[in-house]
N, C-alpha and C. Protein backbone atom coordinates (compact mmCIF):
# COMPACT_ATOMS: atom_id res chain seq x y z
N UNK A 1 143.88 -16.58 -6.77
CA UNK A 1 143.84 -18.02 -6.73
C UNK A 1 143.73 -18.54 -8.17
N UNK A 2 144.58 -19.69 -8.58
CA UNK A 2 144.30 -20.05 -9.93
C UNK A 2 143.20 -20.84 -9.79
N UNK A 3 142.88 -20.61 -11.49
CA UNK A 3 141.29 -21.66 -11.55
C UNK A 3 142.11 -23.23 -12.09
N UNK A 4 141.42 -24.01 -12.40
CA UNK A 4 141.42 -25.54 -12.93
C UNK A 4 140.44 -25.52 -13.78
N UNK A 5 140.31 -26.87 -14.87
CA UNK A 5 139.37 -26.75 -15.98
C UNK A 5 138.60 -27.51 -14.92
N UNK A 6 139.15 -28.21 -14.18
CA UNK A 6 137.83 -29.70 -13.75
C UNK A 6 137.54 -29.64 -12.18
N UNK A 7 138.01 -28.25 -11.87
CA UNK A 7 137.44 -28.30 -10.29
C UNK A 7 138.16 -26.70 -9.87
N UNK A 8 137.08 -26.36 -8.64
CA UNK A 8 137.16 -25.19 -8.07
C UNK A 8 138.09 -25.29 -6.70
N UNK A 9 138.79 -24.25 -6.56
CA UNK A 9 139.63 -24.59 -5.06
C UNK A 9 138.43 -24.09 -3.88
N UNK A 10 137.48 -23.95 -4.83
CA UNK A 10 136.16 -23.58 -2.98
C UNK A 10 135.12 -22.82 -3.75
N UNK A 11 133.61 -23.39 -3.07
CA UNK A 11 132.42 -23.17 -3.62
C UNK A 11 131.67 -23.26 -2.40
N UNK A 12 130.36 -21.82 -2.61
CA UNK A 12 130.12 -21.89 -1.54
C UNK A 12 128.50 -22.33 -1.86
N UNK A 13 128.08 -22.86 -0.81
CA UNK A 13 126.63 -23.36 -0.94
C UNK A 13 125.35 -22.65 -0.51
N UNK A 14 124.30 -22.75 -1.43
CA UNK A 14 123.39 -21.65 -0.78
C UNK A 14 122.05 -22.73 -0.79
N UNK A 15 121.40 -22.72 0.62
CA UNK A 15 120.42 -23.35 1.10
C UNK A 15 121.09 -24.56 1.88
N UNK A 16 120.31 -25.09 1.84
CA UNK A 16 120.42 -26.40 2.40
C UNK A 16 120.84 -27.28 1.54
N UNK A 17 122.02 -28.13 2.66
CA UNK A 17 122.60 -29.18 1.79
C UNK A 17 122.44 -30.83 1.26
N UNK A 18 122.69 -31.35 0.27
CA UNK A 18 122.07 -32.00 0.07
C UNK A 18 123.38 -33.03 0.05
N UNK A 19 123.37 -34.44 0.91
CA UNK A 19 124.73 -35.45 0.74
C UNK A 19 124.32 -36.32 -0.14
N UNK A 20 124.99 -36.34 -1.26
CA UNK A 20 124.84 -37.71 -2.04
C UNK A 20 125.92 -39.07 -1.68
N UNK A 21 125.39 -39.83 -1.38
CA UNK A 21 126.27 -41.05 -0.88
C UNK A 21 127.04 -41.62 -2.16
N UNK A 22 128.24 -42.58 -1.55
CA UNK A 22 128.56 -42.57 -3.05
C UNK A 22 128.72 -43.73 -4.17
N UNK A 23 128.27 -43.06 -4.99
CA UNK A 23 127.75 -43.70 -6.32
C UNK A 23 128.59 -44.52 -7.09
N UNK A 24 128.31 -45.36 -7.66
CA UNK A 24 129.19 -46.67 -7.91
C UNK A 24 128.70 -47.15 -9.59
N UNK A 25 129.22 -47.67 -10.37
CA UNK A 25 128.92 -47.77 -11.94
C UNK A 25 127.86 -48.66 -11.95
N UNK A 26 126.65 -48.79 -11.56
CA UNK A 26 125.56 -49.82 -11.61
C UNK A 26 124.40 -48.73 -12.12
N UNK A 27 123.33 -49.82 -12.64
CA UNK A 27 121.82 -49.36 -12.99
C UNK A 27 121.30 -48.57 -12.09
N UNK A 28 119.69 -48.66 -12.79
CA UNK A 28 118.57 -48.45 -11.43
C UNK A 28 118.15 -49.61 -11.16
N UNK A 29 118.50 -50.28 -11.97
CA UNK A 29 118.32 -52.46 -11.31
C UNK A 29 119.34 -52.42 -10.49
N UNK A 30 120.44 -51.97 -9.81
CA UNK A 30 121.80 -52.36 -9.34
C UNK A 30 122.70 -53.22 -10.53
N UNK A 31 122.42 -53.11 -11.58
CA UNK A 31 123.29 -54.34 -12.48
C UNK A 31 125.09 -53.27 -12.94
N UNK A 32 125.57 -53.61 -13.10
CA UNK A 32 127.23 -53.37 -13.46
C UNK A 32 126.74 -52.58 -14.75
N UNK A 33 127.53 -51.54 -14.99
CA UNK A 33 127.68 -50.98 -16.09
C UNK A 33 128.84 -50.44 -16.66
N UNK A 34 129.48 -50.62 -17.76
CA UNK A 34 130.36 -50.39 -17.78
C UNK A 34 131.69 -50.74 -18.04
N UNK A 35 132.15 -51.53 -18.82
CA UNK A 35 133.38 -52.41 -19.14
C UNK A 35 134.67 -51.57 -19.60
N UNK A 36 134.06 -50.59 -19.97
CA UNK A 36 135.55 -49.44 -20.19
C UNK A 36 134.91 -48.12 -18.54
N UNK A 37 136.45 -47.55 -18.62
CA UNK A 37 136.45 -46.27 -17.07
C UNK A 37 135.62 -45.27 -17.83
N UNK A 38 135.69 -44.79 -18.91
CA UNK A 38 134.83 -43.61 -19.85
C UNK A 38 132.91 -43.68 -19.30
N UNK A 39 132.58 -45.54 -19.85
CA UNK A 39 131.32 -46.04 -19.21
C UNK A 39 131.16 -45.86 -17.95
N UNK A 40 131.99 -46.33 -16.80
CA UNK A 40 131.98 -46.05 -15.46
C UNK A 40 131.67 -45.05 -14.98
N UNK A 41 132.60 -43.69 -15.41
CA UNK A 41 132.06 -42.65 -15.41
C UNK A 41 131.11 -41.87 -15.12
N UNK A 42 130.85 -42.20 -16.37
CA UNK A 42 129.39 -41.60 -17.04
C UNK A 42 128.17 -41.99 -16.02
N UNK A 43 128.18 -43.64 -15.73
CA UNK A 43 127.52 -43.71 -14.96
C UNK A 43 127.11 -43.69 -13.89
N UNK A 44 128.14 -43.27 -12.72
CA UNK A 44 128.47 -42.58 -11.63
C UNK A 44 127.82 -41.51 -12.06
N UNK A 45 128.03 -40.68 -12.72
CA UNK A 45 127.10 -39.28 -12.80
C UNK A 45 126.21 -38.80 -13.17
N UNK A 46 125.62 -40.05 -13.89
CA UNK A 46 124.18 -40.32 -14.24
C UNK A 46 123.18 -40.76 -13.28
N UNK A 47 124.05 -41.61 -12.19
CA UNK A 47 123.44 -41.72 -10.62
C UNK A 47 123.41 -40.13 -9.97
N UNK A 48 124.52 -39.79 -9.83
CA UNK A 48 124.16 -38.49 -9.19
C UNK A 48 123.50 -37.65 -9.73
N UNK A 49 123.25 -37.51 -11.05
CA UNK A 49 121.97 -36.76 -11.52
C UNK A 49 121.00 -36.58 -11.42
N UNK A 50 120.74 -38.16 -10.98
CA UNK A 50 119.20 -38.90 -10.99
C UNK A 50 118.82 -38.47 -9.48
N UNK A 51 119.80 -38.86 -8.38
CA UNK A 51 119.90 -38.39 -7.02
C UNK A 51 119.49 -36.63 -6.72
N UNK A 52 120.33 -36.06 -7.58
CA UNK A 52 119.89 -34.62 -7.18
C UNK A 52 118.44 -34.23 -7.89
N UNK A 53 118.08 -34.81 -9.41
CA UNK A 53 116.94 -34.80 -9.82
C UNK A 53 115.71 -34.99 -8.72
N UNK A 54 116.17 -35.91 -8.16
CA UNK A 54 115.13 -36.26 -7.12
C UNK A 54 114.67 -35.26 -5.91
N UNK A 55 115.82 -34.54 -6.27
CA UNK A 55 115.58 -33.30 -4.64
C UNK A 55 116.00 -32.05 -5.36
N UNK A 56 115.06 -32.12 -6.74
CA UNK A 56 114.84 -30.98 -7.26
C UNK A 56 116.12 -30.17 -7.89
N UNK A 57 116.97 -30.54 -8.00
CA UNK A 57 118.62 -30.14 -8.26
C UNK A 57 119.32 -30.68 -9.20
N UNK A 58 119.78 -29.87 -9.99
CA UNK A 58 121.30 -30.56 -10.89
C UNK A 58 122.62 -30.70 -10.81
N UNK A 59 123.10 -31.17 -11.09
CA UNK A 59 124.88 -31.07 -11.35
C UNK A 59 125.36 -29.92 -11.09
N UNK A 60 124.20 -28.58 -11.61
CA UNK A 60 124.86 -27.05 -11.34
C UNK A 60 125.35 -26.82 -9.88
N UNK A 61 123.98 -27.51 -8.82
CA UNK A 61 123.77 -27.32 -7.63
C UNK A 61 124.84 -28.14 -6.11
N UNK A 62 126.21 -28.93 -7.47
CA UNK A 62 126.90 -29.45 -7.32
C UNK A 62 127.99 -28.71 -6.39
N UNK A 63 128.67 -28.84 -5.24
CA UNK A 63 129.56 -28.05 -4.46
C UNK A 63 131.35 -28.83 -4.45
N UNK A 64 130.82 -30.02 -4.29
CA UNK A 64 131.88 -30.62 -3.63
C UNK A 64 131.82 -32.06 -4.39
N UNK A 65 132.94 -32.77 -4.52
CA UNK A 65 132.96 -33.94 -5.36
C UNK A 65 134.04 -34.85 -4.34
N UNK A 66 134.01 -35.99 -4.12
CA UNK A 66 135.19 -37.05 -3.47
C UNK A 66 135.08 -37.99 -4.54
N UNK A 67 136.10 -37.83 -4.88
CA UNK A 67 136.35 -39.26 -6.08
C UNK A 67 137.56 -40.05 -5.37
N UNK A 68 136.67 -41.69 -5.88
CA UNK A 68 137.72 -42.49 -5.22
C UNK A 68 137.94 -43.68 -6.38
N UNK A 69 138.73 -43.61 -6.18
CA UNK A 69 139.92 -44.27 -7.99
C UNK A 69 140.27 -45.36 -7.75
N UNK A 70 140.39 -46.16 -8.38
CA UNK A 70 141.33 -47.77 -8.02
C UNK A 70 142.56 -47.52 -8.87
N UNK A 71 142.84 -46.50 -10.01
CA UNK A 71 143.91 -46.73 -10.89
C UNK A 71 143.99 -45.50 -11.68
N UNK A 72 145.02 -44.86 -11.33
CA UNK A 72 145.27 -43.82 -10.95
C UNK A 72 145.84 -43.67 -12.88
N UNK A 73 146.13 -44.58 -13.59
CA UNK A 73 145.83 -43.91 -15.12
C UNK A 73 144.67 -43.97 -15.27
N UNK A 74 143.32 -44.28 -14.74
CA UNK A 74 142.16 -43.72 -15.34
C UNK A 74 141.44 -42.34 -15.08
N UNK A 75 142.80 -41.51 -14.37
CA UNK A 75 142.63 -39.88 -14.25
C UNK A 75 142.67 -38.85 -15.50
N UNK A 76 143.74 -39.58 -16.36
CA UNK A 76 143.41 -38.54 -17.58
C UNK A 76 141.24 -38.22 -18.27
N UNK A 77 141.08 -39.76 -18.17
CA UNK A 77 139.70 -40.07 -18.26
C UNK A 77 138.92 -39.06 -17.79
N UNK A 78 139.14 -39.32 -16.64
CA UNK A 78 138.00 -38.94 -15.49
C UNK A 78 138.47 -37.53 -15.74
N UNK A 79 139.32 -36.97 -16.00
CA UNK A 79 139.28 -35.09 -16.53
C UNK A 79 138.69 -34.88 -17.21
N UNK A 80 138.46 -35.53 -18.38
CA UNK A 80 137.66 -35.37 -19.63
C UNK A 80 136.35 -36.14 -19.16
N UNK A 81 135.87 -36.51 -18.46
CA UNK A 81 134.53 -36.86 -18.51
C UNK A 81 133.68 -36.01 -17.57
N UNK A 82 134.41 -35.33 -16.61
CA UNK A 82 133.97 -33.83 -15.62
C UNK A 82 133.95 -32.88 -16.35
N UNK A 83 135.14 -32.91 -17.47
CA UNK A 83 135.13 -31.36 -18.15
C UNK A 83 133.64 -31.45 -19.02
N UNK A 84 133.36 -32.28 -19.36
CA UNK A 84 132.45 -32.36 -20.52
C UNK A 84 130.90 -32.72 -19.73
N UNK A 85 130.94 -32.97 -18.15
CA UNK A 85 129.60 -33.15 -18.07
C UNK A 85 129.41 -32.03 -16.97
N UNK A 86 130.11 -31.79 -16.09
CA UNK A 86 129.95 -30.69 -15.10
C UNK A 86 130.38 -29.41 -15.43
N UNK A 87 129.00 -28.50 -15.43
CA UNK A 87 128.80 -27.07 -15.40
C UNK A 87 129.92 -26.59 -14.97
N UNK A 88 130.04 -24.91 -15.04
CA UNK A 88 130.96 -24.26 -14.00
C UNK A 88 130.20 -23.22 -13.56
N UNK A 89 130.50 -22.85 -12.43
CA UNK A 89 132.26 -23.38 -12.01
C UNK A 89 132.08 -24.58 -11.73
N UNK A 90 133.05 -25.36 -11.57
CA UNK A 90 133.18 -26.51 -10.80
C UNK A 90 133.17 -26.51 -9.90
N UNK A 91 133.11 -27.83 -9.45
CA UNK A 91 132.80 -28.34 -7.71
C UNK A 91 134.14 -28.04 -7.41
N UNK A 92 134.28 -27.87 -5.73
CA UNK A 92 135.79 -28.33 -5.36
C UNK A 92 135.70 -29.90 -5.10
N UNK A 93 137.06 -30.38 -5.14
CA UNK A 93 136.96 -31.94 -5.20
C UNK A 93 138.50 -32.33 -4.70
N UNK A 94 138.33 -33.82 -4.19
CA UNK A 94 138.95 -34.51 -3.69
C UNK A 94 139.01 -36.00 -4.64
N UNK A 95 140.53 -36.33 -4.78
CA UNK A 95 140.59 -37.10 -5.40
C UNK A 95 141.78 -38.27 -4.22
N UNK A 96 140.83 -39.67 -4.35
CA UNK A 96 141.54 -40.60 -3.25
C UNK A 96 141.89 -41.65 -4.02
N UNK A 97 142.99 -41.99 -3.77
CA UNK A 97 143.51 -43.36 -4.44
C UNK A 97 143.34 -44.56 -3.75
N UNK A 98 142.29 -45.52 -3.86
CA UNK A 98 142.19 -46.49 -2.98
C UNK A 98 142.32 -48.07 -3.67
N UNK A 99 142.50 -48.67 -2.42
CA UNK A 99 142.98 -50.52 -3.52
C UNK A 99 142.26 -50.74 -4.32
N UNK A 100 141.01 -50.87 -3.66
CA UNK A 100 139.88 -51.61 -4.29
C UNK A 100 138.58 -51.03 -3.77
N UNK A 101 137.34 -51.06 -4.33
CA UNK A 101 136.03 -50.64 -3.90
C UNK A 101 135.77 -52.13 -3.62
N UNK A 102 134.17 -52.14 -3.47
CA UNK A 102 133.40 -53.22 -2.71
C UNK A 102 133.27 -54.03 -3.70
N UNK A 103 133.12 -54.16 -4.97
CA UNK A 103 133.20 -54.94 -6.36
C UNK A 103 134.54 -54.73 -6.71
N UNK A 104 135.14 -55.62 -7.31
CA UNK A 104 136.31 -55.85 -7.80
C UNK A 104 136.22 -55.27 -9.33
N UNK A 105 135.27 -55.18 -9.95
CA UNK A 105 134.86 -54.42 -11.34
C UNK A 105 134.44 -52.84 -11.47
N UNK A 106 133.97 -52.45 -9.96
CA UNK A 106 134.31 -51.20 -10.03
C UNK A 106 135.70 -50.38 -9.95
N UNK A 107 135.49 -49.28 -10.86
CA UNK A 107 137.28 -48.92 -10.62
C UNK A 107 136.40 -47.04 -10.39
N UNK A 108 135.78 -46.64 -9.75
CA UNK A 108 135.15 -45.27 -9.52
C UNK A 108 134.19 -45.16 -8.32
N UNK A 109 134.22 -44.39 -7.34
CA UNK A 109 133.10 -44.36 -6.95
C UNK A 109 132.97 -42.90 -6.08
N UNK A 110 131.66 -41.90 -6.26
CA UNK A 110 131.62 -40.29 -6.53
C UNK A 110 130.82 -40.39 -5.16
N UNK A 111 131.29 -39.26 -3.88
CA UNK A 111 130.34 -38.87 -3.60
C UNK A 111 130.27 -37.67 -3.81
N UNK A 112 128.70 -36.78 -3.16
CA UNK A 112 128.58 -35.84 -3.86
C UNK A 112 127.81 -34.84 -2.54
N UNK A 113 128.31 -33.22 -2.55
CA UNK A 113 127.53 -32.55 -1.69
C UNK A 113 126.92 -31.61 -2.73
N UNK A 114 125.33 -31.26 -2.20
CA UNK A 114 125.08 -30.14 -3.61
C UNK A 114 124.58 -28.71 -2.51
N UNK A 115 124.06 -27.66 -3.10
CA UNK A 115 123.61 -26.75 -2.41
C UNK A 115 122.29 -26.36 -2.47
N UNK A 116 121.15 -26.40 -2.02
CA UNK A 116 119.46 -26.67 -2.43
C UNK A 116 119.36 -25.39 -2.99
N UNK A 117 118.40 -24.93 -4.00
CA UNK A 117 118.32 -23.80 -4.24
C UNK A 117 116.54 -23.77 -3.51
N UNK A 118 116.42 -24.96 -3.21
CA UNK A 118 114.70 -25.00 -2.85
C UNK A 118 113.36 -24.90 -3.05
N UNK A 119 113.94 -25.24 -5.05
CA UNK A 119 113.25 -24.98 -6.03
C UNK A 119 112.30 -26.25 -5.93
């Protein structure tokens, strides 16, 4: 099977799983963050960090990724902002092209499955 720099074709999970719902370019106030897709990003996965932080887990513990895009040139982006923040292997992942999210200023939004190590 070939590999990818920014995602695995299958990862398997050990413990119990953990669903991260999905994450959208805002604070821990809920406020917007983000005026360039690079910012957006980042902060989508700075939510899910904070999310798995919370249940004892990192990005490593990461399995599975659904990314959902409004604009499908901000994919070169979004390669380079996985390559550079997510461990490997990589997650396997799904990438969806959709009109619009629930804000008209979001153009990203991640969900996330991880695998507990039960640390």
């Amino acid at each position: 099977m070939s590999t990818n720099p920014i995602y695995s074709p299958s990862r398997t999970a050990s413990g119990a799983l953990i669903f991260v719902s999905g994450q959208i370019p805002v604070d821990a106030h809920g406020q917007f963050v983000g005026d360039d897709f690079r910012a957006q990003a980042n902060a989508v996965l700075d939510r899910i960090t904070d999310v798995l932080a919370a249940n004892g887990e990192s990005l490593s513990a990461v399995v599975k990724l659904s990314y959902f895009l409004t604009d499908l040139a901000d994919l070169p982006v979004l390669r380079e902002v996985i390559a550079e923040r997510l461990p490997d292997p990589k997650p396997a992942s799904t990438l969806v092209h959709v009109s619009a999210l629930i804000d008209p200023r979001f153009r990203l939004e991640v969900e996330a499955v991880a695998g507990s190590t039960g640390s």
